[in-house]
Protein backbone atom coordinates (compact mmCIF):
# COMPACT_ATOMS: atom_id res chain seq x y z
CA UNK A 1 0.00 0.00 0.00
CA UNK A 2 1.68 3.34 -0.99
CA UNK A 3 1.51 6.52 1.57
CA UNK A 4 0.77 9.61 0.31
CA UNK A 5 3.57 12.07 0.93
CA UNK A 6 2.50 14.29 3.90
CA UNK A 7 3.94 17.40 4.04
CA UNK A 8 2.96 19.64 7.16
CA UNK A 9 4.60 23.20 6.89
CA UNK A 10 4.11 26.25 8.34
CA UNK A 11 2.27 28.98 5.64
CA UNK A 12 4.69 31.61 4.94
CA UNK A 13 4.54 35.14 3.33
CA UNK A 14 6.68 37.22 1.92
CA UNK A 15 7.11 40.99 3.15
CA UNK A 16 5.43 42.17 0.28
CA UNK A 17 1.94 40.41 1.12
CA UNK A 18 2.80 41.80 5.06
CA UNK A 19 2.86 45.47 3.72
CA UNK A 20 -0.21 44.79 1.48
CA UNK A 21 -2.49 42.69 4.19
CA UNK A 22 -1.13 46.04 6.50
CA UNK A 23 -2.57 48.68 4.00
CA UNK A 24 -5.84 46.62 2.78
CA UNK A 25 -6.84 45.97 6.16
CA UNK A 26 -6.17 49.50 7.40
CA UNK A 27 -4.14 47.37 10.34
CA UNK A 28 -2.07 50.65 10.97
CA UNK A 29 -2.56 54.30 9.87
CA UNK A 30 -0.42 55.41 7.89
CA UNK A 31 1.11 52.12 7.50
CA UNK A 32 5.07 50.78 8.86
CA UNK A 33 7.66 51.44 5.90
CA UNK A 34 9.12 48.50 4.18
CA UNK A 35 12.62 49.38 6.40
CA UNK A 36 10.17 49.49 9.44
CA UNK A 37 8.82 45.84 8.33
CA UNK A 38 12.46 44.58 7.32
CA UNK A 39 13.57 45.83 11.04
CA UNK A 40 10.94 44.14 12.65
CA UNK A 41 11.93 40.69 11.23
CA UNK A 42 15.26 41.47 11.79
CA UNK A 43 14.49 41.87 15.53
CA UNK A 44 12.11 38.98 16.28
CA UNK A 45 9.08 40.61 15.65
CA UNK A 46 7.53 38.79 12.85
CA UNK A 47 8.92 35.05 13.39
CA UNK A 48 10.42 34.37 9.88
CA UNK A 49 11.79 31.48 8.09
CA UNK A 50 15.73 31.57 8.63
CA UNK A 51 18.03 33.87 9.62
CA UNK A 52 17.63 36.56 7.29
CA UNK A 53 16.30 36.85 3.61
CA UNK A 54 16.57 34.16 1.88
CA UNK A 55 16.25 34.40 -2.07
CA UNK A 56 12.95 35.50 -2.25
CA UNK A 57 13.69 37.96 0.57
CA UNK A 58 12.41 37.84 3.91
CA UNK A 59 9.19 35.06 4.66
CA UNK A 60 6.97 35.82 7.61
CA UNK A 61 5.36 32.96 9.83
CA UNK A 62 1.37 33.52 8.86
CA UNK A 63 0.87 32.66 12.10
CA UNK A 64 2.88 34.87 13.53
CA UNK A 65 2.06 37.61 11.48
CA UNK A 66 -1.29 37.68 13.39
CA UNK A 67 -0.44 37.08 16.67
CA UNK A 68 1.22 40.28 16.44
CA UNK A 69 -2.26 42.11 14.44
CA UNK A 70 -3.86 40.60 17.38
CA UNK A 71 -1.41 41.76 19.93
CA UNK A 72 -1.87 45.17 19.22
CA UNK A 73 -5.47 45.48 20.40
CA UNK A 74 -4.18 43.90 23.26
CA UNK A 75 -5.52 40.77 22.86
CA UNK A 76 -5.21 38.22 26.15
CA UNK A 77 -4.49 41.54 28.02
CA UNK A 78 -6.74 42.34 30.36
CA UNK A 79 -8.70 46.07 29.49
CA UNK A 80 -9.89 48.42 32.08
């Protein structure tokens, strides 16, 4: 019986979909500049595959591209 080949990654974007999902969604007014953006993965921000760009330039954890949308209403935080 042959196994089909299961292959369980991680969905990745690139920077460029980041800054667009950032400016469609109106996440942040006026939005981060691409430096801002390449900064942010440099410092841990954005969780991102490797340590730095790789050929198609810097790929950003879907996941945790949202935590952080969702982190900045504060979400898990208690509000007063």
């Amino acid at each position: 019986m042959k196994h089909p080949l299961e292959i369980r990654t991680r969905p990745k974007m690139r920077l460029g979909e980041v800054d667009r999902l950032i400016r469609k969604h109106r996440i942040i007014v006026p939005p981060l500049s691409r430096n801002r953006l390449r900064a942010m993965c440099e410092d841990g921000t954005f969780e991102t595959a490797g340590n730095g760009p790789t050929k198609l330039g810097w790929l950003v954890y879907e996941d945790s591209f949202l935590k952080w949308v969702e982190g900045l209403d504060g979400a898990g935080e208690e509000r007063v």
